[in-house]
C-alpha atoms as a PDB file:
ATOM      1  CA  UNK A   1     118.356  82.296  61.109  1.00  0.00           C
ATOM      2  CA  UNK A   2     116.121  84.976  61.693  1.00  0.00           C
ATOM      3  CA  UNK A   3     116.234  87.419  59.116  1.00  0.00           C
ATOM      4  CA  UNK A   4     114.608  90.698  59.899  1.00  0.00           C
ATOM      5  CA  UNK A   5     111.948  90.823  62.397  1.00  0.00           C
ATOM      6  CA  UNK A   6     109.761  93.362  63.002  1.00  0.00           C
ATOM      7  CA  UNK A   7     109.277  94.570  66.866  1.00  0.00           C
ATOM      8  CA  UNK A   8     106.302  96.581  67.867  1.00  0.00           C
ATOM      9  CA  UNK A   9     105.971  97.943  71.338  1.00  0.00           C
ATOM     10  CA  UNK A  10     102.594  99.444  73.403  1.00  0.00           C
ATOM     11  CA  UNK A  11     101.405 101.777  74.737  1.00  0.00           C
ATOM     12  CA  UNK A  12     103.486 104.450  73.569  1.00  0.00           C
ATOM     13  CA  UNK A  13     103.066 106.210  76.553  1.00  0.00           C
ATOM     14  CA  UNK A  14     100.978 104.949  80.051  1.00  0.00           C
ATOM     15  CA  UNK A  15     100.648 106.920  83.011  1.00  0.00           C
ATOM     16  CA  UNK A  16     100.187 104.931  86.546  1.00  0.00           C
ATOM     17  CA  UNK A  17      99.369 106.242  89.950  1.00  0.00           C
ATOM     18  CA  UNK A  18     101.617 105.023  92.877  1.00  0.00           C
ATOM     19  CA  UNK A  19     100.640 101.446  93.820  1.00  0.00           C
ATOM     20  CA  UNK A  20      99.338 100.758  90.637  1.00  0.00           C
ATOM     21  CA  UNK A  21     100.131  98.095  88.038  1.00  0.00           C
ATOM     22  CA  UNK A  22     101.649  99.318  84.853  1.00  0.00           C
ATOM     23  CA  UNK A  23     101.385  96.788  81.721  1.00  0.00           C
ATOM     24  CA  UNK A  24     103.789  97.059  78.961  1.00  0.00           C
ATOM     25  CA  UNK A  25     103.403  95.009  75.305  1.00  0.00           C
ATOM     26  CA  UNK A  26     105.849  93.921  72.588  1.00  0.00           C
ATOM     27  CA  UNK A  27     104.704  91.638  69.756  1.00  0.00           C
ATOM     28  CA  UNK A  28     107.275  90.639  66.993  1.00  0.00           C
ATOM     29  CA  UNK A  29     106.534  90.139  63.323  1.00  0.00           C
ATOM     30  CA  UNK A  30     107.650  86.328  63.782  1.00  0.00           C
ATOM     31  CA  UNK A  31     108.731  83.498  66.665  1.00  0.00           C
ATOM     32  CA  UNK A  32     111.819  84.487  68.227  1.00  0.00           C
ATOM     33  CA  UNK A  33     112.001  81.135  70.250  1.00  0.00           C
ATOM     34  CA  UNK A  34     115.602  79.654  69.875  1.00  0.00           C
ATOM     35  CA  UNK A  35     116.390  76.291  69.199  1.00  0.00           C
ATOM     36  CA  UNK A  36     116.607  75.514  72.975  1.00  0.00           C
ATOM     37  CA  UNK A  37     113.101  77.203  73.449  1.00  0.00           C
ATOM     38  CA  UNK A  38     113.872  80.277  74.702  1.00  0.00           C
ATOM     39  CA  UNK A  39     112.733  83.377  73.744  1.00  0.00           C
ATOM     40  CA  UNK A  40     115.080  86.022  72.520  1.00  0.00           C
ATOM     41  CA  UNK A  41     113.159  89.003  73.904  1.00  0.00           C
ATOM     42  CA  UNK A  42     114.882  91.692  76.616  1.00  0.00           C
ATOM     43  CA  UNK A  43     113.590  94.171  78.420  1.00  0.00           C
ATOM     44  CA  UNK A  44     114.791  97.547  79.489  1.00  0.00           C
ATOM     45  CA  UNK A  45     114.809 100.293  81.754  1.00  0.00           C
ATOM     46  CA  UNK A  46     116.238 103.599  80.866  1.00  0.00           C
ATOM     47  CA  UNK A  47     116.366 106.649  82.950  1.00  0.00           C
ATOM     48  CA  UNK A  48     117.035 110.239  81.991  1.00  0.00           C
ATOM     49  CA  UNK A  49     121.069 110.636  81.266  1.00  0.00           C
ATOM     50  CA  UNK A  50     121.480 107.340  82.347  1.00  0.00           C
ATOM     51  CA  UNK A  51     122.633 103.725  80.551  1.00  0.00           C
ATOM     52  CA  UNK A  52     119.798 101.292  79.696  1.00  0.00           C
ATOM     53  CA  UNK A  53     118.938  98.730  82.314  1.00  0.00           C
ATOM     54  CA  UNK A  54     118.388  95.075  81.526  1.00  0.00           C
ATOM     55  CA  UNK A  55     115.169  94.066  83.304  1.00  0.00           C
ATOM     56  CA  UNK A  56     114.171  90.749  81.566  1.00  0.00           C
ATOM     57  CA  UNK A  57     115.774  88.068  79.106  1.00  0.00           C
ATOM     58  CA  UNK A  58     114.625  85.264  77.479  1.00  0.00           C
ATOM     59  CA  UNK A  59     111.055  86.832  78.163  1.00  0.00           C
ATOM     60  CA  UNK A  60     111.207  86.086  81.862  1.00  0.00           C
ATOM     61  CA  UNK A  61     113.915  85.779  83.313  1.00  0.00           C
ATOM     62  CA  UNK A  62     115.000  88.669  86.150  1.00  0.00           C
ATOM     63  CA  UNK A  63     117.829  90.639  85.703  1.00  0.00           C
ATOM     64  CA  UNK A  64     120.562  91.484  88.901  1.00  0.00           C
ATOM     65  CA  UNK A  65     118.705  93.445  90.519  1.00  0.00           C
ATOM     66  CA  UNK A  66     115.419  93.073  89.132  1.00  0.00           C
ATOM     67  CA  UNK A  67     112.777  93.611  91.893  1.00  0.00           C
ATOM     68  CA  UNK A  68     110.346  90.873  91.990  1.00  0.00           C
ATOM     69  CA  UNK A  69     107.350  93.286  91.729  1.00  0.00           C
ATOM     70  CA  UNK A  70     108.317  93.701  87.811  1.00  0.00           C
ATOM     71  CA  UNK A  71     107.952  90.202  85.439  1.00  0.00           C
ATOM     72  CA  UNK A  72     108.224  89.463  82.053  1.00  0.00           C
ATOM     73  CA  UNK A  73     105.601  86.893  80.329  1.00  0.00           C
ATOM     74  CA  UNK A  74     104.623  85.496  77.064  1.00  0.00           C
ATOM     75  CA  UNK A  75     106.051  83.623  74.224  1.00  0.00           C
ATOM     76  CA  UNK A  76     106.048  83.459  70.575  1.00  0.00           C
ATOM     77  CA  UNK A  77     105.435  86.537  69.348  1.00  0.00           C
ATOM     78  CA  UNK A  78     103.649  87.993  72.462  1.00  0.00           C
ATOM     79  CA  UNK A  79     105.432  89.536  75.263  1.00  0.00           C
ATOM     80  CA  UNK A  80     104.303  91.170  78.180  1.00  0.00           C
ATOM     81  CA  UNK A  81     106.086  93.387  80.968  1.00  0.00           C
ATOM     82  CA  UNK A  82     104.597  93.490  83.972  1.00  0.00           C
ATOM     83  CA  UNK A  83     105.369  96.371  86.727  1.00  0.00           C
ATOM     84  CA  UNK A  84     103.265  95.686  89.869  1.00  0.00           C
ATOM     85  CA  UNK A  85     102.875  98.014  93.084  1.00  0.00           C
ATOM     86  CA  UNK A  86     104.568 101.261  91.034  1.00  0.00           C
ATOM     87  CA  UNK A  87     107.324 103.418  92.906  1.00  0.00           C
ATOM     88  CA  UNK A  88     108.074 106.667  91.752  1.00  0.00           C
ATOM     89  CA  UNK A  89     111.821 105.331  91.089  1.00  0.00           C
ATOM     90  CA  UNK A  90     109.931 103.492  88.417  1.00  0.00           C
ATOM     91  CA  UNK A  91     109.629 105.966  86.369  1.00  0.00           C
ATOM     92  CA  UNK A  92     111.896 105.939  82.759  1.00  0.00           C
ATOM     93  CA  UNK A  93     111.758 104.583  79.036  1.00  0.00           C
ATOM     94  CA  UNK A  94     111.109 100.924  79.020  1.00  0.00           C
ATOM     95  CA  UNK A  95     111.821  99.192  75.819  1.00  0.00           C
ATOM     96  CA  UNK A  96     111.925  95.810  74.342  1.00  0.00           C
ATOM     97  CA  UNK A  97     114.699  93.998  72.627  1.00  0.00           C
ATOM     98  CA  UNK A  98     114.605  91.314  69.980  1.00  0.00           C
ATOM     99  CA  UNK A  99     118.257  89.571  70.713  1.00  0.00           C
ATOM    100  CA  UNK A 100     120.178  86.622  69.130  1.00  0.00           C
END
């Protein structure tokens, strides 16, 4: 239903002081909004050595576990991750996921 869609993720690298808010982007080539209205986009977290995370689905929705300081907004094409009030336990890979 979707054919191939292109996912594009930045910065490539950002660098945040402790207590600072960290912004991560995603845009996708085309909508990713199911019939339902969702939005198929996930969110990751991956440490060193360690499995991936899932932060985020459907855009915004909170993982388990998902501290409320991080968020996940946007629709359409647009998506943002959103890590308020940084910890030094956030620190990893974070990737977005275009998902059926």
């Amino acid at each position: 239903a979707y054919g191939q869609i292109l996912v594009t993720q930045s910065p490539d690298y950002v660098s945040v002081s402790p207590g600072e808010t960290a912004i991560l982007t995603c845009k996708t080539s085309s909508s990713v909004v199911d019939s339902d209205g969702d939005s198929l986009i996930y969110w990751f977290q991956q440490k060193s050595g360690k499995a991936p995370k899932r932060l985020i689905y459907w855009a915004t929705r909170r993982g388990a576990g998902t501290p409320e300081r991080i968020s996940g907004s946007g629709s359409g094409t647009d998506f943002t991750l959103t890590i308020s009030r940084m910890e030094a336990e956030d620190a990893a890979d974070y990737y977005c996921m275009q998902r059926r």
